[in-house]
Protein backbone atom coordinates (compact mmCIF):
# COMPACT_ATOMS: atom_id res chain seq x y z
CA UNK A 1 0.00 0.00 0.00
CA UNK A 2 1.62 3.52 -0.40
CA UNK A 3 0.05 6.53 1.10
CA UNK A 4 -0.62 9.61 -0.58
CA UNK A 5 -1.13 13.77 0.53
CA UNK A 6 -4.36 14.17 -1.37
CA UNK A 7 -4.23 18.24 -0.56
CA UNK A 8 -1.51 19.05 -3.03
CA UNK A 9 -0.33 16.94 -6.15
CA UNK A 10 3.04 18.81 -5.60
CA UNK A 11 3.41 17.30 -2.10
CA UNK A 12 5.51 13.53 -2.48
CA UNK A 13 3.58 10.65 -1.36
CA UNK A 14 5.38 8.98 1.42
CA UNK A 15 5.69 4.87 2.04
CA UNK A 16 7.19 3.20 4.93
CA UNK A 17 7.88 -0.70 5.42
CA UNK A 18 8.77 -1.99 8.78
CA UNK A 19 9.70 -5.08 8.77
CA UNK A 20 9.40 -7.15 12.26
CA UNK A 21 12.08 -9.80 12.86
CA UNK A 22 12.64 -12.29 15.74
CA UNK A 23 15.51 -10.46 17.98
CA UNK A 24 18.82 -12.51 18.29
CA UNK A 25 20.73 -12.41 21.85
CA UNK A 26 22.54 -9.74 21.12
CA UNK A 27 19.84 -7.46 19.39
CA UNK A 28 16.97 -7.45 22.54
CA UNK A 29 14.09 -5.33 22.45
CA UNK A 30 13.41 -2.95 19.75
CA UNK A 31 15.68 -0.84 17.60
CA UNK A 32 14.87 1.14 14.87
CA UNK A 33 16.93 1.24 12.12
CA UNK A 34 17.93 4.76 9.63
CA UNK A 35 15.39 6.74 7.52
CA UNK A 36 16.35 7.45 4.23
CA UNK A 37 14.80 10.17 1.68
CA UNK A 38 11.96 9.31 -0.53
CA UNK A 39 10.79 6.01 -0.22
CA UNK A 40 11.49 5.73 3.60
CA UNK A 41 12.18 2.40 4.88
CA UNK A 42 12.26 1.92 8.82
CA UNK A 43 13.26 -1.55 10.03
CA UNK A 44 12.24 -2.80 13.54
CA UNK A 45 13.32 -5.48 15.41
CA UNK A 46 10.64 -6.97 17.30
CA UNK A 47 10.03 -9.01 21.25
CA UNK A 48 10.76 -12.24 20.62
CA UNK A 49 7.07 -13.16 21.28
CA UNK A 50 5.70 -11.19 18.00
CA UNK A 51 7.01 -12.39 14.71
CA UNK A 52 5.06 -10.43 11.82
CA UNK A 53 6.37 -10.91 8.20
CA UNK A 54 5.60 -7.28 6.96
CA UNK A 55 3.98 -4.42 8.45
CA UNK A 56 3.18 -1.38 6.36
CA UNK A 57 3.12 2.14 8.48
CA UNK A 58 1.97 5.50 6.58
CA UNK A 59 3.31 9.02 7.85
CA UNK A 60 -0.16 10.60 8.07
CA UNK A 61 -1.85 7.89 9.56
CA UNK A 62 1.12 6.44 12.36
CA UNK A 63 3.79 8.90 12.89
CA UNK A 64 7.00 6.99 13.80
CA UNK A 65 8.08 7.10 17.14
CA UNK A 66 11.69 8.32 18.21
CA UNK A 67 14.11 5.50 18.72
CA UNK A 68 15.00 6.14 22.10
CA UNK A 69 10.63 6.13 23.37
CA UNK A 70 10.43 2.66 21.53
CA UNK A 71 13.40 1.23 23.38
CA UNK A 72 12.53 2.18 26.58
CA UNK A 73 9.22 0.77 25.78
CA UNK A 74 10.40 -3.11 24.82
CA UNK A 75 12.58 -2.76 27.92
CA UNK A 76 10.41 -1.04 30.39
CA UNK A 77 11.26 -1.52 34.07
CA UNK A 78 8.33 -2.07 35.89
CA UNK A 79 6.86 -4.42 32.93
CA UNK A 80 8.04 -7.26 34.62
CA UNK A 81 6.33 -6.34 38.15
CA UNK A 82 3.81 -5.66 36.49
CA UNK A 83 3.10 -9.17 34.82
CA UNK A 84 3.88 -10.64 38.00
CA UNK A 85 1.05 -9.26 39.41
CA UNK A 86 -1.29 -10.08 37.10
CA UNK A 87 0.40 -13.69 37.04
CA UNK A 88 -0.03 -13.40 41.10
CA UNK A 89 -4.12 -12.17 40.61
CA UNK A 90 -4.76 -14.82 38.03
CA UNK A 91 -3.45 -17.51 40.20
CA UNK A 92 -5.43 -16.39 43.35
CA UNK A 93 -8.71 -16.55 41.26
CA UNK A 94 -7.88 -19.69 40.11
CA UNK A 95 -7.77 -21.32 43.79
CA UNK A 96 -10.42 -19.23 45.22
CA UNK A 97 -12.63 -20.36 42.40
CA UNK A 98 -12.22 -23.98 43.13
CA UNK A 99 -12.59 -23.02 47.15
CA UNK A 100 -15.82 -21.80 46.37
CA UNK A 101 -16.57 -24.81 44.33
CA UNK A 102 -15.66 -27.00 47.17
CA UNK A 103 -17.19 -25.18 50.36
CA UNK A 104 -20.35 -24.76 48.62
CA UNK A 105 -19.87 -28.47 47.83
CA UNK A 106 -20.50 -28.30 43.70
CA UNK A 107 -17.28 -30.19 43.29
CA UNK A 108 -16.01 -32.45 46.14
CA UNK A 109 -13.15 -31.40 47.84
CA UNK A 110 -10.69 -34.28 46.10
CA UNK A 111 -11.75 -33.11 42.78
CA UNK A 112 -11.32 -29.32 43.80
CA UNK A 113 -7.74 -30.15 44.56
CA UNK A 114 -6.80 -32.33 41.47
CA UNK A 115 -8.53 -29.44 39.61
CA UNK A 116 -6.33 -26.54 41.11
CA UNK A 117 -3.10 -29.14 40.26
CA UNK A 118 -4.33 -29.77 37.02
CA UNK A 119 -4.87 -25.81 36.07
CA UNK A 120 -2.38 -23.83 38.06
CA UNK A 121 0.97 -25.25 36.24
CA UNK A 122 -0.55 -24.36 32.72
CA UNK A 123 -1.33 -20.87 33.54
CA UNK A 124 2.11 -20.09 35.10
CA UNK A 125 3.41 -21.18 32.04
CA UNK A 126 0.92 -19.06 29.60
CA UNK A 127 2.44 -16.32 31.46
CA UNK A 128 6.10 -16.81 31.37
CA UNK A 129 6.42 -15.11 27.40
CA UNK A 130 4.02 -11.56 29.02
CA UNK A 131 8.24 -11.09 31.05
CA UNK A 132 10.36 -9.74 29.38
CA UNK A 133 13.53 -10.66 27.81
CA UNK A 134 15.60 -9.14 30.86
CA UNK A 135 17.98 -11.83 32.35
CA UNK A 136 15.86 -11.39 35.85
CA UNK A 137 12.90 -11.57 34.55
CA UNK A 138 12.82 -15.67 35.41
CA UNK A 139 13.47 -14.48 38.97
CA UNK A 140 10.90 -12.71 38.98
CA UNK A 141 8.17 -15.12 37.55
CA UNK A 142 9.30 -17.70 40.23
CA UNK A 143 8.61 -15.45 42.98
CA UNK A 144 4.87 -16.05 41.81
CA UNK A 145 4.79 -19.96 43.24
CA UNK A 146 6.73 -18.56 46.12
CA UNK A 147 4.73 -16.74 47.31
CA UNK A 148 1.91 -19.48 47.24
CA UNK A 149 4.59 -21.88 49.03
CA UNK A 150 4.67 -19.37 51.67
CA UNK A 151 0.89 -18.84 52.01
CA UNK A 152 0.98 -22.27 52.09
CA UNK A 153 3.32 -23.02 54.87
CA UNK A 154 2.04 -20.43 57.16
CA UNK A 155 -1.37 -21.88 56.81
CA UNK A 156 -0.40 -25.24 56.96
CA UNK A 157 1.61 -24.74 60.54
CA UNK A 158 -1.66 -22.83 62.11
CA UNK A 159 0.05 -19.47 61.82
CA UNK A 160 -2.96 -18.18 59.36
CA UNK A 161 -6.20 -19.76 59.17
CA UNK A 162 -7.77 -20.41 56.22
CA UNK A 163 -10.28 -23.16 55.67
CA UNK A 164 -11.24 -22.75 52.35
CA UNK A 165 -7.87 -22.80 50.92
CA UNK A 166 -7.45 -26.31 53.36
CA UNK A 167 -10.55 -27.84 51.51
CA UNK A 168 -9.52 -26.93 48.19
CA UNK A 169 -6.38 -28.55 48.41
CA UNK A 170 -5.96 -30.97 51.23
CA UNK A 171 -7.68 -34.98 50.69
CA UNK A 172 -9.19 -34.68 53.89
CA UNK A 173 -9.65 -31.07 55.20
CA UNK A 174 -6.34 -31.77 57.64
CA UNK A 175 -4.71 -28.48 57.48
CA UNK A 176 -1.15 -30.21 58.13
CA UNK A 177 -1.77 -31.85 54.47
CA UNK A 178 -0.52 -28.10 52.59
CA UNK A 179 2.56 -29.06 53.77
CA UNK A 180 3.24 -31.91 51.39
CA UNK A 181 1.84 -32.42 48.15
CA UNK A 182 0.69 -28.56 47.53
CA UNK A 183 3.88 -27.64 48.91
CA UNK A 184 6.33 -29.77 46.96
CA UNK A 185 4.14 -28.38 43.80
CA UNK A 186 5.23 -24.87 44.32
CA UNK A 187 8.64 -26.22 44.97
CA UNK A 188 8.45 -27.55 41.10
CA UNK A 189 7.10 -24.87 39.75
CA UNK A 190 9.83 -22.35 40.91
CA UNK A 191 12.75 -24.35 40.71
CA UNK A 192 11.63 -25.54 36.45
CA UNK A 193 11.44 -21.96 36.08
CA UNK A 194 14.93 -20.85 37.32
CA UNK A 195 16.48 -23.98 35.74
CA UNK A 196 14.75 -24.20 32.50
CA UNK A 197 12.95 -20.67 31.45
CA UNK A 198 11.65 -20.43 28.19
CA UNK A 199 14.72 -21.86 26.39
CA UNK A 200 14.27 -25.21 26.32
CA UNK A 201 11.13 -27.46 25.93
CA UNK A 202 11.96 -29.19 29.14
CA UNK A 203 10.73 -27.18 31.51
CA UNK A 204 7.18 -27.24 29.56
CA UNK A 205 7.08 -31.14 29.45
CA UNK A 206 7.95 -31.28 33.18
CA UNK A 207 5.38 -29.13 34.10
CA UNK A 208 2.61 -30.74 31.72
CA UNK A 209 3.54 -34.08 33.14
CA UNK A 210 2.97 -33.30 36.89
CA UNK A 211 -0.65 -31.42 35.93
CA UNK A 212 -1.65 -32.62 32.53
CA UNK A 213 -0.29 -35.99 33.03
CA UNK A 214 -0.36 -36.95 36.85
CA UNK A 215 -3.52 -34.67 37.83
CA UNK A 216 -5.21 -35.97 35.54
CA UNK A 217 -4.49 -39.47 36.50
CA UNK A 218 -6.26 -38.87 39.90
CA UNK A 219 -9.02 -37.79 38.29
CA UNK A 220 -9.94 -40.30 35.56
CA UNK A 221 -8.35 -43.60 37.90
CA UNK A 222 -10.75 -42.91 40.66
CA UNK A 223 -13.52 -42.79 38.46
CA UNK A 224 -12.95 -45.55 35.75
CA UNK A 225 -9.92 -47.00 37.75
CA UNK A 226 -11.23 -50.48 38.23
CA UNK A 227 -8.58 -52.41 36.23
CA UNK A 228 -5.67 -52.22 38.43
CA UNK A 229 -2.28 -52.36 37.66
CA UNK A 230 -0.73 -55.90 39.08
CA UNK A 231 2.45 -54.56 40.47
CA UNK A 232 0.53 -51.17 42.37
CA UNK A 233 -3.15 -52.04 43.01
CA UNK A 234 -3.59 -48.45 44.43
CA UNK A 235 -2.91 -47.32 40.66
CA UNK A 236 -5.11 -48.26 37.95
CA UNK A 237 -4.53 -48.48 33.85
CA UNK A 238 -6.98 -46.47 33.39
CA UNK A 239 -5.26 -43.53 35.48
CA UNK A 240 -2.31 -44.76 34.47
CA UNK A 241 -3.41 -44.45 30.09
CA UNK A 242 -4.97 -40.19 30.97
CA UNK A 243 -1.26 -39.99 32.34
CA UNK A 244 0.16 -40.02 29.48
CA UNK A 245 -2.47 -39.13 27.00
CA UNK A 246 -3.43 -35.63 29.23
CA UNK A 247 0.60 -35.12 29.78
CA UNK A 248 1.70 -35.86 26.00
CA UNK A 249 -1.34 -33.59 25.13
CA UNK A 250 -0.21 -30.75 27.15
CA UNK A 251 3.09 -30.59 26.36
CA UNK A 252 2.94 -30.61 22.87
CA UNK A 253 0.10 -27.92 22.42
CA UNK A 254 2.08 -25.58 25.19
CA UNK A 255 5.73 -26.22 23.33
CA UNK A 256 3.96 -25.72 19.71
CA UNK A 257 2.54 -22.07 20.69
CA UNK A 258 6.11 -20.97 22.32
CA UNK A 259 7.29 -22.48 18.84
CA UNK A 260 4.81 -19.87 17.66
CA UNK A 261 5.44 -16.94 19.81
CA UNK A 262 9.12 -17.84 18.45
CA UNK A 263 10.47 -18.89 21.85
CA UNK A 264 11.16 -22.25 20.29
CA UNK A 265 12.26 -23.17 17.12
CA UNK A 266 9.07 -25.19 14.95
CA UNK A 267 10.31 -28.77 15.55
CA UNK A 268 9.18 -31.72 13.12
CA UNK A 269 5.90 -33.20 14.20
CA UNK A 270 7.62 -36.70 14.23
CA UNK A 271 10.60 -35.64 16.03
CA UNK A 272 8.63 -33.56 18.90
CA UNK A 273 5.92 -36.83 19.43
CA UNK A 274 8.75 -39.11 19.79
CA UNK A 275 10.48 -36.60 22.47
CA UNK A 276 7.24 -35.69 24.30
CA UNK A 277 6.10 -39.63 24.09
CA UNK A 278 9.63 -40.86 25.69
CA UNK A 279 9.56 -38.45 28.59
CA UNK A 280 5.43 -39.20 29.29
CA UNK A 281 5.80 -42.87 29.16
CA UNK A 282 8.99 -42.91 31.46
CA UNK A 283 7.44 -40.64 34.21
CA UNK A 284 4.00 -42.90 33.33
CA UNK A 285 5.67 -45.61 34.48
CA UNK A 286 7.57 -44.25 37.17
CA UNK A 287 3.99 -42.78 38.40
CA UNK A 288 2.97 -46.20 38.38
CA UNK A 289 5.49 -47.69 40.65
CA UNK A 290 4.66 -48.43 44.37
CA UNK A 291 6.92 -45.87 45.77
CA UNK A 292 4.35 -43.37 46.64
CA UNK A 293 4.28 -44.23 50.01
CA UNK A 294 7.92 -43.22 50.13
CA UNK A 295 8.15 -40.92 47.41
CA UNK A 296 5.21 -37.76 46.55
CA UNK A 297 4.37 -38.38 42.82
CA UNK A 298 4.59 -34.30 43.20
CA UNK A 299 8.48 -35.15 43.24
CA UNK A 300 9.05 -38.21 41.96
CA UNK A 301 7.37 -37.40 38.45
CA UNK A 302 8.54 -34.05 37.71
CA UNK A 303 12.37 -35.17 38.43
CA UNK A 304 11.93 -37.69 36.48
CA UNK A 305 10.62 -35.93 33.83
CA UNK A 306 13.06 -32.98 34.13
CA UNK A 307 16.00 -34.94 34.10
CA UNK A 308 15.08 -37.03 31.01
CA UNK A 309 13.78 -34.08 29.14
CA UNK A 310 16.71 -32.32 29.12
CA UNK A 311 18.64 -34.99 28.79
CA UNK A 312 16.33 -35.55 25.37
CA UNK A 313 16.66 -31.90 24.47
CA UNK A 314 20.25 -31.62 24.62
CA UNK A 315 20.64 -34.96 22.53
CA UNK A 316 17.99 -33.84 19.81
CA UNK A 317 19.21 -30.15 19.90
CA UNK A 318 15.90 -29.04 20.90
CA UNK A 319 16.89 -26.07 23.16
CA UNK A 320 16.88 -22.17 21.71
């Protein structure tokens, strides 16, 4: 398209093209390139979460902004503060939501907890590419399950009382419960976020894997559990199969739109399946094993999974 003065034919018509690439490491943020006489062309370099092809921008419609305003827009200070408390806002809905579920009793209270494990991992994640591309910014985003392992503790030793929160996420309404399972969860989420960040798929298939995959096992084995594994008759195959179909599931749909947000490269259908499908059946059958007596499945399946994902990544050059 090319944009033109329609007051005088004397005056030149003007056309600008920015053009919107994926930033390297050593080109963060935005920068706008020189403008040149007639036939302007401005180039842009865009966040590494918007990847536009072409972008046409006319004078009289968008005047360009100085160089200096748009940089200290990509890398504006509070932007990360400010995500994380949105990220913190979202969360707290998210668990209130089910505590209302459960103390009005529309959901039991098991299912209100396997529901908050199920959904909280997923939407940490969805926010991790809203940071920015600041080094801290990870350090920030974990602070968000920190805080909930601290809200958690406090209630979970009697310092604050909260029964709601105890009913949405304890089996039995014990109090002293937060201190386990819900706690070792926001352990997880914090420590996959320092270690793995956006970077690398691992992170993602870890997380999927302890909600997608092992929340969801709770849910569909104590419903339609009644085939039990021989070697665990507390797990079922049932519970067991929604492991690794929910987990594989999640993982792939959560790596494929970072793969679109151009945090990850796009991998080859075949070669992402077979990478998502090894780490899900490994931490399936770990899941499986009667060790959860000993072990939480809140640690022994993301570990699993974390350590065999990256190993995967690193082997299939999967990482960014």
């Amino acid at each position: 398209e090319r944009c033109s003065g329609a007051t005088s034919a004397g005056r030149r018509s003007f056309h600008a093209t920015a053009v919107l690439r994926r930033p390297t490491s050593s080109q963060p943020g935005v920068r706008l390139g020189s403008i040149h006489g007639s036939g302007r062309r401005m180039v842009a370099q865009a966040p590494a979460w918007r990847t536009v092809d072409r972008l046409r921008l006319h004078r009289p419609a968008c005047r360009a902004l100085p160089e200096a305003a748009l940089q200290s827009i990509a890398a504006y200070p509070p932007r990360d503060f400010l995500v994380f408390g949105v990220t913190v806002v979202a969360a707290t809905a998210l668990v209130k939501f089910f505590k209302v579920l459960a103390v009005r009793e529309v959901v039991d209270q098991g299912l209100s907890r396997k529901l908050v494990h199920i959904f909280s991992g997923p939407l940490y994640v969805l926010a991790w590419p809203l940071f920015s591309l600041d080094p801290n910014a990870r350090v920030i985003a974990a602070c968000v399950p920190t805080l909930n392992f601290m809200r958690l503790l406090l209630v979970g030793c009697g310092i604050l009382e909260d029964q709601g929160l105890v009913k949405s996420v304890s089996r039995s309404g014990d109090k002293s419960e937060l201190l386990k399972g819900p706690l070792y969860y926001c352990v997880v989420l914090s420590t996959v976020c320092l270690l793995c960040w956006r970077g690398t798929p691992a992170g993602i298939v870890t997380i999927s894997l302890l909600c997608g995959g092992d929340g969801l096992a709770d849910v569909v084995g104590r419903r339609f559990g009644s085939i039990k594994i021989p070697y665990n008759k507390s797990k079922s195959w049932a519970g067991s199969i929604a492991m690794f179909a929910g987990g594989s599931a999640m993982s792939v749909g959560l790596i494929s739109l970072y793969s679109f947000l151009g945090f990850l490269p796009s991998y080859p259908g075949d070669q992402l399946l077979i990478y998502v499908c090894s780490v899900a059946l490994l931490a399936t059958i770990v899941e499986s094993l009667p060790i959860n007596q000993a072990v939480d499945d809140n640690i022994s399946v993301p570990v699993v999974s974390l350590l065999l994902s990256t190993f995967l990544a690193l082997q299939l050059k999967l990482t960014s």
